[in-house]
C-alpha atoms as a PDB file:
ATOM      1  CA  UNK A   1     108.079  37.840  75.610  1.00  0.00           C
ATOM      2  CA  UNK A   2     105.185  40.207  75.121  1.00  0.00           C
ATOM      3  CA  UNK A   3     103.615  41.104  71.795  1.00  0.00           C
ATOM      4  CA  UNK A   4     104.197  44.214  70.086  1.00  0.00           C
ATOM      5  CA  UNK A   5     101.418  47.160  70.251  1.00  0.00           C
ATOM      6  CA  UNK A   6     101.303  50.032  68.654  1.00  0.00           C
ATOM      7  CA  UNK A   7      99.382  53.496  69.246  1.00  0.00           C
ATOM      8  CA  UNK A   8      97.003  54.410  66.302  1.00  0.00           C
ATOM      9  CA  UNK A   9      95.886  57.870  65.820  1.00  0.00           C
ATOM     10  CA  UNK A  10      93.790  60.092  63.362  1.00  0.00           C
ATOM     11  CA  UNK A  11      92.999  64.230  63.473  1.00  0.00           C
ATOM     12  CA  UNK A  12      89.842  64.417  64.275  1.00  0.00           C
ATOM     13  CA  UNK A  13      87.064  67.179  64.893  1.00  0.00           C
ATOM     14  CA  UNK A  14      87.991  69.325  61.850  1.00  0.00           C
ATOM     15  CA  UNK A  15      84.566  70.189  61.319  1.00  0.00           C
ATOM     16  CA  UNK A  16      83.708  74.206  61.654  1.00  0.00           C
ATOM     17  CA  UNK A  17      79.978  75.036  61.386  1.00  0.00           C
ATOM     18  CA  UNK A  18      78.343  73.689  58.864  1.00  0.00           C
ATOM     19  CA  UNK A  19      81.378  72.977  57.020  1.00  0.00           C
ATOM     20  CA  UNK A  20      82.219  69.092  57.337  1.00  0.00           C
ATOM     21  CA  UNK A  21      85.760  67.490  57.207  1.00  0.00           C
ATOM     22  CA  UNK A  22      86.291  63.668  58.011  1.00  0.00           C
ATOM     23  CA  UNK A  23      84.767  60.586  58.622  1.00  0.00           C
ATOM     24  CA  UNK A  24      84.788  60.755  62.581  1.00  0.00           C
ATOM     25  CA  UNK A  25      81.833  58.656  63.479  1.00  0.00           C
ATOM     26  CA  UNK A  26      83.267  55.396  61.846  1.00  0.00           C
ATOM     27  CA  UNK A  27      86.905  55.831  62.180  1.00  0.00           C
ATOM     28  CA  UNK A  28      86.872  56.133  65.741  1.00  0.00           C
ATOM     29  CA  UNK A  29      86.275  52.430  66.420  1.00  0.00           C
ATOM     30  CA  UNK A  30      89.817  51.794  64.829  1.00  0.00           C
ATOM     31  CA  UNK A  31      91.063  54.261  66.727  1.00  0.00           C
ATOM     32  CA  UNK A  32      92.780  54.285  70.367  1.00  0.00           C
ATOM     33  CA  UNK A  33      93.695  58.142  70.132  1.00  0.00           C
ATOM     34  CA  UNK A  34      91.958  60.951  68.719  1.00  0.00           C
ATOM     35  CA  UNK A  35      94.177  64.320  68.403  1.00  0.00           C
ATOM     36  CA  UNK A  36      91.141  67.068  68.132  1.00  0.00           C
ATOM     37  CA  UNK A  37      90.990  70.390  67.046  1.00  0.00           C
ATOM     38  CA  UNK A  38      90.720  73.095  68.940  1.00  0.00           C
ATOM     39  CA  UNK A  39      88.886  76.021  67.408  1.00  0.00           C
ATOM     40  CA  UNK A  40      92.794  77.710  65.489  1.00  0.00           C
ATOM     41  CA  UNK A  41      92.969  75.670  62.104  1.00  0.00           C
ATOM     42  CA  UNK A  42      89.249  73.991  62.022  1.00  0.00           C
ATOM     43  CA  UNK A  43      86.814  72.636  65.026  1.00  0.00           C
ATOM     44  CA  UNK A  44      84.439  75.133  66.980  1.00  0.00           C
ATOM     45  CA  UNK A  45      83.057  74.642  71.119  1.00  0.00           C
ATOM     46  CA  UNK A  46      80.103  72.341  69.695  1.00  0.00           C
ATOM     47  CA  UNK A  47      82.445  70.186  67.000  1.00  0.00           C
ATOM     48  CA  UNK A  48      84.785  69.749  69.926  1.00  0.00           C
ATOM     49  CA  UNK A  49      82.445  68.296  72.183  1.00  0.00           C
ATOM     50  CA  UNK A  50      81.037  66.021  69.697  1.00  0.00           C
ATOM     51  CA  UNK A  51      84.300  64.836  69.533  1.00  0.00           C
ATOM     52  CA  UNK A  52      85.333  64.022  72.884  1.00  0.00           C
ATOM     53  CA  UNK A  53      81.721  62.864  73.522  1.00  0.00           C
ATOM     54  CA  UNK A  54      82.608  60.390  70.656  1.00  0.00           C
ATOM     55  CA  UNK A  55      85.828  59.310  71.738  1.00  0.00           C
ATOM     56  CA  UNK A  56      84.688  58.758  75.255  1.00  0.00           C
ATOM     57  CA  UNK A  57      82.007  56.736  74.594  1.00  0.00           C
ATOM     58  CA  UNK A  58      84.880  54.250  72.334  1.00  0.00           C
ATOM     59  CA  UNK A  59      87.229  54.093  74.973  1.00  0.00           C
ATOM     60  CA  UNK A  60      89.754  55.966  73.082  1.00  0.00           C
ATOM     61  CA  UNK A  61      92.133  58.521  74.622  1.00  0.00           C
ATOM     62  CA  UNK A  62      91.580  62.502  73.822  1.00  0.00           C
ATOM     63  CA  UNK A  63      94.595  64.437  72.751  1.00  0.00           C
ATOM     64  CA  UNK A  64      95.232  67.953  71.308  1.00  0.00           C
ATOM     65  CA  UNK A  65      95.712  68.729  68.107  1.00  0.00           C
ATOM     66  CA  UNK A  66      96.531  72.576  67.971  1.00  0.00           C
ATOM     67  CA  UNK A  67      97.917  74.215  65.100  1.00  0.00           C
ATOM     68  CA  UNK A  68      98.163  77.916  63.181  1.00  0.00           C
ATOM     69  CA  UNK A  69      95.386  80.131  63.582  1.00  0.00           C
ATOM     70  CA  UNK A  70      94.716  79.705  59.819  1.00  0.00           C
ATOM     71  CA  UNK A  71      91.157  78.724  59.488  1.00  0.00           C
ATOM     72  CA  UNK A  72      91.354  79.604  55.548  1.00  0.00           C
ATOM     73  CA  UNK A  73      93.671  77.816  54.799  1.00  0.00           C
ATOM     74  CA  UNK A  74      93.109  74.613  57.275  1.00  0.00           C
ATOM     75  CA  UNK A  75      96.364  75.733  59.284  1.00  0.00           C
ATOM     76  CA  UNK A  76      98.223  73.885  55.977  1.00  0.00           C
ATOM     77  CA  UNK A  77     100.151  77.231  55.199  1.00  0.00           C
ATOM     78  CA  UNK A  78     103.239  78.039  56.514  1.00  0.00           C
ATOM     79  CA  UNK A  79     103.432  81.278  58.828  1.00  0.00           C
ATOM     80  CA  UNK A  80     105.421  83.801  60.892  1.00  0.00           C
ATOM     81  CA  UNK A  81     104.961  83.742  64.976  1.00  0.00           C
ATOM     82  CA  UNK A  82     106.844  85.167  67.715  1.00  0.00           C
ATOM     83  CA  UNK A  83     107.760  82.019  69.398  1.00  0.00           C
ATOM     84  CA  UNK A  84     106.285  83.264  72.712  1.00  0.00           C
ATOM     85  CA  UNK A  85     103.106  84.440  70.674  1.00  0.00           C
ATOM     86  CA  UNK A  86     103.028  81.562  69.094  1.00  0.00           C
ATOM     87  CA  UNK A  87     102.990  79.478  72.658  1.00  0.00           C
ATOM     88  CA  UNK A  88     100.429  81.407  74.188  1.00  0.00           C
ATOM     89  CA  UNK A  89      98.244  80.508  71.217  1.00  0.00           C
ATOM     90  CA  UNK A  90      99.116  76.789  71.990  1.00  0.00           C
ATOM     91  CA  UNK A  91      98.327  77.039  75.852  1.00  0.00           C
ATOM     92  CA  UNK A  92      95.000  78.377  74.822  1.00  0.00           C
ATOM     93  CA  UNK A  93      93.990  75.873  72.092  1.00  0.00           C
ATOM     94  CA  UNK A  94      95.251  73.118  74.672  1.00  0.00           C
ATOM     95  CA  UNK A  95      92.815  74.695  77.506  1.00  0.00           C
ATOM     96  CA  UNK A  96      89.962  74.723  75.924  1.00  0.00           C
ATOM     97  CA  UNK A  97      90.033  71.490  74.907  1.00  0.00           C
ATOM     98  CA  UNK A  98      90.880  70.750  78.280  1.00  0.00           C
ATOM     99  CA  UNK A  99      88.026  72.481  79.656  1.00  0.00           C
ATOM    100  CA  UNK A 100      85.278  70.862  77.361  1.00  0.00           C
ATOM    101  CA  UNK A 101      87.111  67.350  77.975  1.00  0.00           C
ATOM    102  CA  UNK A 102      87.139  68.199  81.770  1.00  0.00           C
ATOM    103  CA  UNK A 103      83.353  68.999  81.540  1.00  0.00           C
ATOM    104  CA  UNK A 104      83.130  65.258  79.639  1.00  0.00           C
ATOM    105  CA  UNK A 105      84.677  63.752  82.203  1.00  0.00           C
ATOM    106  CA  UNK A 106      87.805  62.787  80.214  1.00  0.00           C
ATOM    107  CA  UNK A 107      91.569  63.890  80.921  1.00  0.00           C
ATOM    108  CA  UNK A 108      94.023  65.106  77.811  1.00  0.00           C
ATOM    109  CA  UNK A 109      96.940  62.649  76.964  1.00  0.00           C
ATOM    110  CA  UNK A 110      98.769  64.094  74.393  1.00  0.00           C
ATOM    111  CA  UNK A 111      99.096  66.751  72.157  1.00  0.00           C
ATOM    112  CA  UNK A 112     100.055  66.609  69.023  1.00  0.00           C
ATOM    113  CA  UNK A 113     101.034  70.015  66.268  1.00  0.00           C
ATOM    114  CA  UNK A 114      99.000  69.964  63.353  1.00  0.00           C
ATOM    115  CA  UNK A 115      99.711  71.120  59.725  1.00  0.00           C
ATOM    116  CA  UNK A 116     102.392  73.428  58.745  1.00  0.00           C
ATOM    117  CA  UNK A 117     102.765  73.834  62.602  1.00  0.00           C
ATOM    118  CA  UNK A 118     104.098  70.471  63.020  1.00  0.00           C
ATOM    119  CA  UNK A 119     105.665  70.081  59.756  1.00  0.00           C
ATOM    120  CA  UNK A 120     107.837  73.443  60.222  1.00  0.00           C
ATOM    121  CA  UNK A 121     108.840  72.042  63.615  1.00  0.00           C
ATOM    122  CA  UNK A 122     109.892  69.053  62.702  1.00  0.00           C
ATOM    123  CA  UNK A 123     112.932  71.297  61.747  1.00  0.00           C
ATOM    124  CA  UNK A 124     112.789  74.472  63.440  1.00  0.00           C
ATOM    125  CA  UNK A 125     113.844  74.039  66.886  1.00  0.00           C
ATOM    126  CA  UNK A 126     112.558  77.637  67.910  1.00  0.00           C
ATOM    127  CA  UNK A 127     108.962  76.034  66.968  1.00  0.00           C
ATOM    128  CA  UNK A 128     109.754  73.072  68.911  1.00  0.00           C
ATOM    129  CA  UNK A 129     110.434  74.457  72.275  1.00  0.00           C
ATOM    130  CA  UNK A 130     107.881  77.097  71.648  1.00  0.00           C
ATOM    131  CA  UNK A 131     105.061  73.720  71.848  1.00  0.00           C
ATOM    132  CA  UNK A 132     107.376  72.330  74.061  1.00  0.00           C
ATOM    133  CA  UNK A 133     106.569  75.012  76.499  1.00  0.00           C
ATOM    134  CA  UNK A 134     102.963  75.281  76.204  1.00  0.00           C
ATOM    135  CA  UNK A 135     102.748  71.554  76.775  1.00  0.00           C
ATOM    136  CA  UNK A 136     104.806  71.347  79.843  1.00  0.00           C
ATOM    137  CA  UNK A 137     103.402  74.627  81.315  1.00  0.00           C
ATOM    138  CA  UNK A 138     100.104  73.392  80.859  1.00  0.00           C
ATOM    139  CA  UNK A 139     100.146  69.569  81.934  1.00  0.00           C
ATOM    140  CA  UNK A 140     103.934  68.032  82.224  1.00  0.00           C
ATOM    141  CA  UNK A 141     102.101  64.426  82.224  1.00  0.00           C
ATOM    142  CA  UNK A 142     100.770  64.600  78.775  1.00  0.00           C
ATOM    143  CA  UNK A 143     102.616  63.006  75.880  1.00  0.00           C
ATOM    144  CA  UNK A 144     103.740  65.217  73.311  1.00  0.00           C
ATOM    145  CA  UNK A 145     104.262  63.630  69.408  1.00  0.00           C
ATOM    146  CA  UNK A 146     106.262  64.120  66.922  1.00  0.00           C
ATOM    147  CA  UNK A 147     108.757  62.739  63.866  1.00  0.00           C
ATOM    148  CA  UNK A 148     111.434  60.097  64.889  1.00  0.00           C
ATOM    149  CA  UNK A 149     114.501  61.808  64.832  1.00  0.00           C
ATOM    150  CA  UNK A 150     112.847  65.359  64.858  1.00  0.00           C
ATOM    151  CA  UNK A 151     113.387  68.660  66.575  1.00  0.00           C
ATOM    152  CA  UNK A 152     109.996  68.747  67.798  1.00  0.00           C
ATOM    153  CA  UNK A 153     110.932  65.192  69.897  1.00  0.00           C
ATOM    154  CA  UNK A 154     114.206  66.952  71.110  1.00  0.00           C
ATOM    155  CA  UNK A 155     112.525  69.601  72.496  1.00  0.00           C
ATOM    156  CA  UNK A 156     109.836  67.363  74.513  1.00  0.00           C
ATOM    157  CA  UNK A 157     112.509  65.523  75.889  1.00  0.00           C
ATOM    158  CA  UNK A 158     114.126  68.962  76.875  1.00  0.00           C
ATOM    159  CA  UNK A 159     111.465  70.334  78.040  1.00  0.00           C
ATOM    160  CA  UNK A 160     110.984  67.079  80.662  1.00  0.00           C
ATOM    161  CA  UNK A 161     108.141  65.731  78.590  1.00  0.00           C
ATOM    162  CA  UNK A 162     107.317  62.219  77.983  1.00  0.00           C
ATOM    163  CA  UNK A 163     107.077  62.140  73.750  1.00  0.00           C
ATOM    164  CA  UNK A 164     106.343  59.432  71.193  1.00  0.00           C
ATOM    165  CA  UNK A 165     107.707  59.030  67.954  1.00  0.00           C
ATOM    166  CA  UNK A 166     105.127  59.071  65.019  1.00  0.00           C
ATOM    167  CA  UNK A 167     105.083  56.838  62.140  1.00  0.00           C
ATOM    168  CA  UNK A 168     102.429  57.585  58.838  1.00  0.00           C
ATOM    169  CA  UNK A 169     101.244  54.658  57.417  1.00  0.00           C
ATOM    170  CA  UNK A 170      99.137  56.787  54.356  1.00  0.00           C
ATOM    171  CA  UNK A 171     102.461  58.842  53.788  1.00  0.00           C
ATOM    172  CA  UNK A 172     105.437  58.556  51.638  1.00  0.00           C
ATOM    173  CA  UNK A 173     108.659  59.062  53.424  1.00  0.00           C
ATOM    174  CA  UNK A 174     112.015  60.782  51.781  1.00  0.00           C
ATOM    175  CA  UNK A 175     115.427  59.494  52.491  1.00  0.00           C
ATOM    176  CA  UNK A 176     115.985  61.745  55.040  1.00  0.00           C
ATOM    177  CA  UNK A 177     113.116  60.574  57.064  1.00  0.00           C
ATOM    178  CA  UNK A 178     110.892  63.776  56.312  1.00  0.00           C
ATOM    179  CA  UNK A 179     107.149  63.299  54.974  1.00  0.00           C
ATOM    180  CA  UNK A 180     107.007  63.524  51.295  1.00  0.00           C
ATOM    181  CA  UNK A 181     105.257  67.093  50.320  1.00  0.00           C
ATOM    182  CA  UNK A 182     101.402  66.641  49.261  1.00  0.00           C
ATOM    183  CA  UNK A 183     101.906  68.376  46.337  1.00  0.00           C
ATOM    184  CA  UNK A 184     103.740  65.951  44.795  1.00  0.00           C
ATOM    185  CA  UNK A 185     102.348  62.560  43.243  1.00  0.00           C
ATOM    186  CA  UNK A 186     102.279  59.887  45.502  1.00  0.00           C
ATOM    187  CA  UNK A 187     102.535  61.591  48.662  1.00  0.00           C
ATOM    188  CA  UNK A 188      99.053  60.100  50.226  1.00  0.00           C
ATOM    189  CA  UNK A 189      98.919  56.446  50.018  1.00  0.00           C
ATOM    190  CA  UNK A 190      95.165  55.226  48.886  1.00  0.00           C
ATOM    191  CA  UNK A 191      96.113  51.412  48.410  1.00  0.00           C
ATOM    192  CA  UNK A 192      94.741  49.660  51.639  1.00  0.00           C
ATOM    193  CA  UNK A 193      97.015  46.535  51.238  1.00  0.00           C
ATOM    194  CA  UNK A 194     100.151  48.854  51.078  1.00  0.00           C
ATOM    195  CA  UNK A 195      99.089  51.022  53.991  1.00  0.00           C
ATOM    196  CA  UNK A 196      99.282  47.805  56.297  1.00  0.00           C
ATOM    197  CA  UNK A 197     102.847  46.369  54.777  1.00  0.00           C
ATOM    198  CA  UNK A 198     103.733  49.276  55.752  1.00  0.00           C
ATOM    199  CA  UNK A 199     102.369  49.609  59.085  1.00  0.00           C
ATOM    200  CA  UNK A 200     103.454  46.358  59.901  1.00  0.00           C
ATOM    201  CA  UNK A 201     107.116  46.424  58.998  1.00  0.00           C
ATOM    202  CA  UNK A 202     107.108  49.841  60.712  1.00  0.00           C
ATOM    203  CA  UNK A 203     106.186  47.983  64.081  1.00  0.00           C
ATOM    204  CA  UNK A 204     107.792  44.810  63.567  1.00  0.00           C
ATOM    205  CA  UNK A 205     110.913  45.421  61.813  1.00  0.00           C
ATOM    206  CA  UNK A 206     111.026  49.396  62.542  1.00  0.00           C
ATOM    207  CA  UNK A 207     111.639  50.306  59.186  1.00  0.00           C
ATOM    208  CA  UNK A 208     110.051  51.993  56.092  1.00  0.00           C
ATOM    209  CA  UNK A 209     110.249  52.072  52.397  1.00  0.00           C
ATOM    210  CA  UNK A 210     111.429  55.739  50.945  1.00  0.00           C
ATOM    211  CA  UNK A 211     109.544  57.281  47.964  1.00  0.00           C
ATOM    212  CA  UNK A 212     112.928  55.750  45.884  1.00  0.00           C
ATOM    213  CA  UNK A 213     112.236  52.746  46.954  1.00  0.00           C
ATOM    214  CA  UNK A 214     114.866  53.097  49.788  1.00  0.00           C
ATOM    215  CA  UNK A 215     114.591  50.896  53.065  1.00  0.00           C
ATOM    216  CA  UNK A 216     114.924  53.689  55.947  1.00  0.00           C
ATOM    217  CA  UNK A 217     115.351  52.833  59.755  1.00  0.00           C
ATOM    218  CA  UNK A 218     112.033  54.060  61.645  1.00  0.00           C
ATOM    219  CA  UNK A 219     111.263  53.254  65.371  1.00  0.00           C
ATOM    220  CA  UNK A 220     107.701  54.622  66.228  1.00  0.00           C
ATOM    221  CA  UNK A 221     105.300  54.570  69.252  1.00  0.00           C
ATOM    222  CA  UNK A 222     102.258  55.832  67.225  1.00  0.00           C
ATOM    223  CA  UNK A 223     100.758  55.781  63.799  1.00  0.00           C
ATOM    224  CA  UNK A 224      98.648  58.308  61.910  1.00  0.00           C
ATOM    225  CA  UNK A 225      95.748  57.600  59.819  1.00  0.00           C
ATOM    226  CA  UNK A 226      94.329  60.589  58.377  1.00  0.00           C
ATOM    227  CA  UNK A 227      90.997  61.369  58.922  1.00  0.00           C
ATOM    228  CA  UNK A 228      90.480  63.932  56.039  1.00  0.00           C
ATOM    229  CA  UNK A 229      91.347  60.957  53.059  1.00  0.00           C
ATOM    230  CA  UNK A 230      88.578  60.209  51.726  1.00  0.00           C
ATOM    231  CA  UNK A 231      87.862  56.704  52.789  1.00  0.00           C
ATOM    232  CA  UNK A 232      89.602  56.865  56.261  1.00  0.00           C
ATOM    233  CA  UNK A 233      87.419  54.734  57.759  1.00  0.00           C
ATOM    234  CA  UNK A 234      87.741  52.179  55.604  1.00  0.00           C
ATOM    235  CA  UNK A 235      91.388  52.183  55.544  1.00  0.00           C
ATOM    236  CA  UNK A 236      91.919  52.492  59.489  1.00  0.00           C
ATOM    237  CA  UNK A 237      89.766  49.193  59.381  1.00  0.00           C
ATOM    238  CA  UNK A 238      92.103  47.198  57.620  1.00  0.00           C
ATOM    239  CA  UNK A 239      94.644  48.372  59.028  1.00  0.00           C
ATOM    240  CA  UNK A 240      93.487  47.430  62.623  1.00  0.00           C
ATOM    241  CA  UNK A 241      92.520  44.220  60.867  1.00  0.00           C
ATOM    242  CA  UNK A 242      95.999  43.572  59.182  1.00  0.00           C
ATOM    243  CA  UNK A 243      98.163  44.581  62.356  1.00  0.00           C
ATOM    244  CA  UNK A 244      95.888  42.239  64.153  1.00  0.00           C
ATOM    245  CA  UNK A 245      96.283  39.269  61.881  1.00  0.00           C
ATOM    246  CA  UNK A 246     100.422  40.022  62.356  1.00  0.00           C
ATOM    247  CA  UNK A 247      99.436  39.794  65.840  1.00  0.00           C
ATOM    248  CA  UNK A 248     100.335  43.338  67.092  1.00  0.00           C
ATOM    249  CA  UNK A 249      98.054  44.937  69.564  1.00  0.00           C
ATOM    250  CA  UNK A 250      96.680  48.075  69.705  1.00  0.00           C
ATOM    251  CA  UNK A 251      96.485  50.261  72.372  1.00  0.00           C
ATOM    252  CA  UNK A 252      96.333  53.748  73.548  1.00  0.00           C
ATOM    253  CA  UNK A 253      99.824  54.941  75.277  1.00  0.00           C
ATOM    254  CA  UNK A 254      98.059  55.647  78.404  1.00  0.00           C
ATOM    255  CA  UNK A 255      97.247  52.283  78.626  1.00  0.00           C
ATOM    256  CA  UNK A 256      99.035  49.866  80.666  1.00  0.00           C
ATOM    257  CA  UNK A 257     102.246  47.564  79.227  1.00  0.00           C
ATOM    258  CA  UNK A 258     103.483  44.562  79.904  1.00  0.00           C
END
């Protein structure tokens, strides 16, 4: 019987100018996918190649990580799109990533919503097939995430995609499987020992402790570390560390299983 492996992930490339977001440089070695902006909520053309420069040069697979064009407000607040608007503005954050990757010599492999985007989607099934779309107009082979259970994986699967459920190991969860909101206590998850429980019994036993302390059923593919917590690259350390020691493997989704 082969050994368990799980996908880890971070946002990435949320730079813009001379403003600075994330650790990039030293979480990337924990990494095997990097979901990077692309110019709408944060990253520019010259914070984007960085990016993919970086992640190609650690053997980690480049995804997408397009979201509202809110660059005030870090694509965090919640807004109003015509869907069709709103998946034009996708196709063209996914492109020019694609370009800049192309010009790399790298290929996409996912895409994954960011922000208020994603969140809004998770429920919103006009949202969801709106990404949907983009993604399987642009490339049908690339591997869209989103929340287990979620409308945002319904629509990938309707849409013909391959998708991949997404667990947060720095996140509180609510009963009903939803991410708790960051404005309340507790949300974010700073206590690097509790991060990888977590993680673990996500992959092993596919399940996940509620903010009440509730035990709820979560199958996942992926897991996110957040690159704008302070510390990130610390944390996605030991938790490459602790998954290892429960002797799950990590690799990208591209990669070839057993």
């Amino acid at each position: 019987m082969s050994r368990p492996s799980i996908d880890i992930n971070s946002d990435m490339g949320e730079s813009f100018g001379a403003w600075r977001m994330g650790a990039d440089e030293g979480l990337m070695a924990h990494l095997s996918s990097a979901n990077i902006a692309c110019g709408a909520h944060a990253g520019d053309a010259t914070v984007m190649r960085r990016t993919v420069r970086l992640a190609r040069d650690h053997g980690v697979t480049v995804g997408a990580h397009p979201g509202f064009p809110d660059l005030q407000g870090f694509g965090r607040r919640e807004m109003t799109m015509d869907p069709r608007d709103l998946e034009d503005c996708i196709v063209a954050q996914i492109g020019a990533l694609a370009g800049i990757a192309r010009a790399e010599g790298v290929t996409l492999g996912h895409v994954k919503a960011h922000g208020a985007l994603y969140n809004m989607a998770v429920r919103n099934r006009t949202l969801a097939d709106a990404i949907a779309r983009a993604i399987a107009s642009f490339d049908r082979s690339l591997v869209m995430f989103g929340l287990p259970g979620s409308e945002l994986l319904e629509a990938g699967r309707a849409a013909g995609l391959r998708v991949a459920a997404e667990g947060f190991a720095d996140r509180s969860y609510e009963a009903d499987g939803s991410l708790t909101p960051r404005s309340r206590p507790g949300a974010v998850i700073h206590d690097a020992d509790a991060v990888v429980t977590r993680a673990v019994r996500m992959v092993r036993d596919g399940v996940v402790l509620t903010a009440t302390g509730e035990t709820l059923p979560l199958r996942i593919d992926t897991i996110c570390v957040h690159g704008d917590t302070p510390g990130a690259d610390a944390l996605a350390r030991r938790l490459r560390a602790g998954l290892a020691e429960a002797d799950i493997d990590v690799r990208s989704l591209q990669s070839p299983h057993d």
